[in-house]
N, C-alpha and C. Protein backbone atom coordinates (compact mmCIF):
# COMPACT_ATOMS: atom_id res chain seq x y z
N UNK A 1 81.70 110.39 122.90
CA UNK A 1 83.13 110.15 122.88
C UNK A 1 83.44 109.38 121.60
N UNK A 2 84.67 109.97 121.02
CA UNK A 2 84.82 109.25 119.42
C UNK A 2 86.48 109.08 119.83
N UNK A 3 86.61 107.59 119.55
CA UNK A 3 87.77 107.37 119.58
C UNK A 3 88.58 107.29 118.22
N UNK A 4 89.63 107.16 118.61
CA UNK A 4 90.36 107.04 117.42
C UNK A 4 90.57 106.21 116.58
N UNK A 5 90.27 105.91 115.41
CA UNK A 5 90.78 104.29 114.56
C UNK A 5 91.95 104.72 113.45
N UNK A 6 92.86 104.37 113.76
CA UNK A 6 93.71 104.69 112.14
C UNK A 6 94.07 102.91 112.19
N UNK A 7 94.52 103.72 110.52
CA UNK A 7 95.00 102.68 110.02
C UNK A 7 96.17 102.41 109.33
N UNK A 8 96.94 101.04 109.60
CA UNK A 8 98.71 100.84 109.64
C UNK A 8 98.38 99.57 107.99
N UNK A 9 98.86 100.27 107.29
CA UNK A 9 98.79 98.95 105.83
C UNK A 9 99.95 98.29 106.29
N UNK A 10 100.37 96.79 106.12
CA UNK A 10 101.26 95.98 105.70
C UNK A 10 101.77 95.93 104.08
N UNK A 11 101.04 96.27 103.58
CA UNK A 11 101.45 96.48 101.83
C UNK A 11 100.92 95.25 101.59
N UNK A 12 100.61 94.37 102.17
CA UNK A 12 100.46 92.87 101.64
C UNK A 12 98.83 92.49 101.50
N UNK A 13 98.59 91.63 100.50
CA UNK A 13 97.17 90.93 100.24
C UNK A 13 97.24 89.84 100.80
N UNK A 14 95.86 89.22 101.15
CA UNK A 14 95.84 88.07 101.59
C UNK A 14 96.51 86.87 100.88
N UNK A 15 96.88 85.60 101.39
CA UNK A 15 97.28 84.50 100.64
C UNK A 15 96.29 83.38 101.34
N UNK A 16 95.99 83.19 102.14
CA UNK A 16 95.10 81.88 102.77
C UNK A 16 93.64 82.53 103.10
N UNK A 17 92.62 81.60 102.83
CA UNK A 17 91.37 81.69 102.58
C UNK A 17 90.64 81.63 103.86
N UNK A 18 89.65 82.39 104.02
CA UNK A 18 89.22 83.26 105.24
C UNK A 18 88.43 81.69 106.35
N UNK A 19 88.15 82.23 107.52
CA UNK A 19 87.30 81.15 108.46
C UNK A 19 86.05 81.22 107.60
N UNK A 20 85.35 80.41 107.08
CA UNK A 20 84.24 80.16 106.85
C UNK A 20 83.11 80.36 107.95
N UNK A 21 83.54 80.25 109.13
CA UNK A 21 82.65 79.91 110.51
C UNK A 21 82.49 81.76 110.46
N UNK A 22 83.10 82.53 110.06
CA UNK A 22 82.88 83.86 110.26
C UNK A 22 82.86 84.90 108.83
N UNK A 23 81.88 84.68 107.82
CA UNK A 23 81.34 85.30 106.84
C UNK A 23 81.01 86.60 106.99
N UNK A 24 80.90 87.43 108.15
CA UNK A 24 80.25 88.54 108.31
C UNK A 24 81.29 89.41 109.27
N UNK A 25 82.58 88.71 109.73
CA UNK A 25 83.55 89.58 110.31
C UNK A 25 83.39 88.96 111.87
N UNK A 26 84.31 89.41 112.96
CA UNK A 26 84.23 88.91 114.11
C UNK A 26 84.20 90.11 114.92
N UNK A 27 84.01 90.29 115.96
CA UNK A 27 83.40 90.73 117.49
C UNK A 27 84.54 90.96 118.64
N UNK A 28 85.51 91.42 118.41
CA UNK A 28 86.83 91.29 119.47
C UNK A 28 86.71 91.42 120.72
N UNK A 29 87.10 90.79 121.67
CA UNK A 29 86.65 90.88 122.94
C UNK A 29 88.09 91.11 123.69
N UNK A 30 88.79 92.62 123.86
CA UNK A 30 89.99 92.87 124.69
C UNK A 30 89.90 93.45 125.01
N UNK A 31 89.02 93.15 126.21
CA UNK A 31 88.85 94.23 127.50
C UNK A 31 88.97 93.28 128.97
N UNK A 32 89.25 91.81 128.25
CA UNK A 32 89.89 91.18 129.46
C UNK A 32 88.78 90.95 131.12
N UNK A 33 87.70 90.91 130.61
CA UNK A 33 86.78 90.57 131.23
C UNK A 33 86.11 92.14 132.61
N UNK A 34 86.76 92.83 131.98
CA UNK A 34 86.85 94.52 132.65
C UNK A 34 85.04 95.25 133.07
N UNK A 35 84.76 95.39 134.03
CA UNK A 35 83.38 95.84 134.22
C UNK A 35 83.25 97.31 133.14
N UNK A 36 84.54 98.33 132.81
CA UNK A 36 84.16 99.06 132.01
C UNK A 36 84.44 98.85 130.96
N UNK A 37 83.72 99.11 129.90
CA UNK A 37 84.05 98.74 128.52
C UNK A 37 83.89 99.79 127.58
N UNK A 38 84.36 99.89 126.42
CA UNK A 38 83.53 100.94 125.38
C UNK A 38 83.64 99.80 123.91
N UNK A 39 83.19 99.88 123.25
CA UNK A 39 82.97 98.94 122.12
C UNK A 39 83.11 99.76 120.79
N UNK A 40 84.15 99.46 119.97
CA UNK A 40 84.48 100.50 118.89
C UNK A 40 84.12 99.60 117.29
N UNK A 41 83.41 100.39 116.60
CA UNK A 41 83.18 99.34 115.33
C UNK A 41 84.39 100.16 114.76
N UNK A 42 85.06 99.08 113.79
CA UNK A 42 86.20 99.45 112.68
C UNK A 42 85.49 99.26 111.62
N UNK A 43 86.42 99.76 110.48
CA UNK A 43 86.28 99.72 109.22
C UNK A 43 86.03 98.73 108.62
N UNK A 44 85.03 97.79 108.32
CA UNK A 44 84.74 96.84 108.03
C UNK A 44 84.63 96.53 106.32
N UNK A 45 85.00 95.72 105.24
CA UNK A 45 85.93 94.55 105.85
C UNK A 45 87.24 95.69 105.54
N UNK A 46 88.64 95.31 106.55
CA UNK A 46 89.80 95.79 105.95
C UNK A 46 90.08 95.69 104.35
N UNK A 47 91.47 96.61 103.94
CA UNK A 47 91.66 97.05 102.96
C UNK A 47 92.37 95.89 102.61
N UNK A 48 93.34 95.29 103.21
CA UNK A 48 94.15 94.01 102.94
C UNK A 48 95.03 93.87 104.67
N UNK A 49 96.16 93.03 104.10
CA UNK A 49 96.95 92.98 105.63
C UNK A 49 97.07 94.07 106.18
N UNK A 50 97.03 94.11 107.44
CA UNK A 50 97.33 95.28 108.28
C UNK A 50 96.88 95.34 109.58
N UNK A 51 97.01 96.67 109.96
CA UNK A 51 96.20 96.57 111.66
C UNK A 51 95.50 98.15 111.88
N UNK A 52 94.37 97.81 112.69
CA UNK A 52 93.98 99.22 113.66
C UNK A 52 94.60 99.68 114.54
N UNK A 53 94.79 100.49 115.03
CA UNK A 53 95.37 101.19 116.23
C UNK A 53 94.29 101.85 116.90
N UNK A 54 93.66 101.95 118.10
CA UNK A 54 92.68 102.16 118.63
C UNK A 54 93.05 103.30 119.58
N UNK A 55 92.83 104.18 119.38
CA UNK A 55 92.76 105.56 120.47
C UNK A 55 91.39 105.72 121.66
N UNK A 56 91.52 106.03 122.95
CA UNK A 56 90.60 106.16 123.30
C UNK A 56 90.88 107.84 123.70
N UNK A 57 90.19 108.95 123.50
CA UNK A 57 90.46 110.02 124.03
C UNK A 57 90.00 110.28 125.52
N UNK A 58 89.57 110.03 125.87
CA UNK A 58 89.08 110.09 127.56
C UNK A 58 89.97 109.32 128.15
N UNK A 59 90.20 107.71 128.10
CA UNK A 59 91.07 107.49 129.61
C UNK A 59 92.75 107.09 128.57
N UNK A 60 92.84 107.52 127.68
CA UNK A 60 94.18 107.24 127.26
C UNK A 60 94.50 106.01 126.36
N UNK A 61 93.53 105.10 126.39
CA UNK A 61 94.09 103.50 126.65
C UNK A 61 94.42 103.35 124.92
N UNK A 62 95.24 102.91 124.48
CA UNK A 62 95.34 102.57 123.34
C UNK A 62 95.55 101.04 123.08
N UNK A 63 94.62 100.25 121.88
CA UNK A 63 94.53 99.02 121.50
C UNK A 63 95.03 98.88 120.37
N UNK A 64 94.93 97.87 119.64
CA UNK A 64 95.24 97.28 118.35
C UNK A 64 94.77 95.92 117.94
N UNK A 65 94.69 96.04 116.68
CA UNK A 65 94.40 94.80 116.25
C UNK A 65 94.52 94.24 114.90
N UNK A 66 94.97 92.86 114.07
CA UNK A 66 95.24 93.03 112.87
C UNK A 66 94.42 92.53 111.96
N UNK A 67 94.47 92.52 110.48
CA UNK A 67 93.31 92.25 109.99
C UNK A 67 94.44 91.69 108.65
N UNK A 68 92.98 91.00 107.59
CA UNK A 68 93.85 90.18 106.70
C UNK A 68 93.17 90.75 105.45
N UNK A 69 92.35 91.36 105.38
CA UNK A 69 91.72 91.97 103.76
C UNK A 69 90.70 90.72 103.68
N UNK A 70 90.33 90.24 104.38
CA UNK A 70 89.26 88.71 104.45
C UNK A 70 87.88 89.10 105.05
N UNK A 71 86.47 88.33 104.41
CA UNK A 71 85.76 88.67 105.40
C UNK A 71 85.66 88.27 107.00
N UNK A 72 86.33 87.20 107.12
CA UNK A 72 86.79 86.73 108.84
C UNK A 72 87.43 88.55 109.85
N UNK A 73 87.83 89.23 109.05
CA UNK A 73 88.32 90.33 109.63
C UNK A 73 87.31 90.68 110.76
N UNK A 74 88.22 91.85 112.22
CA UNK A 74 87.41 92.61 113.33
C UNK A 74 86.43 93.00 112.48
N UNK A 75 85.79 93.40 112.67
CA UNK A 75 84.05 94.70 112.72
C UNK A 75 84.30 95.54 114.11
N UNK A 76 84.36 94.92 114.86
CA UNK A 76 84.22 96.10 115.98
C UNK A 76 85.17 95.58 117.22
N UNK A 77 85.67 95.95 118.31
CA UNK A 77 86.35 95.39 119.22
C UNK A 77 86.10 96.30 120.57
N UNK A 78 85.92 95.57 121.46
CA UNK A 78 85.65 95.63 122.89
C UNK A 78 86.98 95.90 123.57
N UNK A 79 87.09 97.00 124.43
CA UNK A 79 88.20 97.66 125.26
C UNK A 79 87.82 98.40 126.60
N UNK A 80 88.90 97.55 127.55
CA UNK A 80 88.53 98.17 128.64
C UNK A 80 88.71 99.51 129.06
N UNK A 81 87.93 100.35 129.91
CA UNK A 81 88.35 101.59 130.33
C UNK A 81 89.37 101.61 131.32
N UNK A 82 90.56 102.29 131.52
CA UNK A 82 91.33 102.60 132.48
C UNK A 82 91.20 103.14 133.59
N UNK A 83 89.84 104.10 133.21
CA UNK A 83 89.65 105.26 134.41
C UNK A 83 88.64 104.18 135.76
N UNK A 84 88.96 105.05 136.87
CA UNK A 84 88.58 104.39 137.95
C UNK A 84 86.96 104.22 137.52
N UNK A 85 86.47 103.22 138.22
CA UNK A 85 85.06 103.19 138.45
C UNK A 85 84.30 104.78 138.73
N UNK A 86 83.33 105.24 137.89
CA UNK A 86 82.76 106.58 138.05
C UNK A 86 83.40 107.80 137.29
N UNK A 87 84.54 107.53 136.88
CA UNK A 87 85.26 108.56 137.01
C UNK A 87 84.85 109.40 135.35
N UNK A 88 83.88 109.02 134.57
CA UNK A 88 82.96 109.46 133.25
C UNK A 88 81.91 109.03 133.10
């Protein structure tokens, strides 16, 4: 299963200087503590301001998330499945 990632530019570059505590990008966790999950890596690091839009083709669910052109930016993000328990 390949979900969808596009990508939404803001037109804008960063202006404030990234988390230091996260040099290698962060780990998104929005699946809200959900027993199903699927885990999507993004485009790592973003292009500048902006966001992902996350498609899932099997249960529908669509996410998002924004990014700053920094290395603190997502890498990958965690999303819950919609479909009932079993149901893929």
């Amino acid at each position: 299963m390949a979900h969808k990632v596009k990508w939404r530019d803001a037109g804008q570059s960063p202006t404030c200087a990234p988390n230091p505590a996260y040099p290698n990008g962060v780990d998104l966790d929005a699946s809200g503590g959900s027993a199903r999950t699927c885990t999507v890596t993004l485009p790592y690091p973003a292009k500048r301001i902006g966001s992902y839009v996350i498609d899932c083709p099997v249960c529908g669910l669509r996410a998002g998330c924004t990014t700053a052109g920094r290395p603190d930016d997502p890498r990958s993000i965690k999303i819950a499945c919609r479909l009932a328990a079993g149901a893929h």
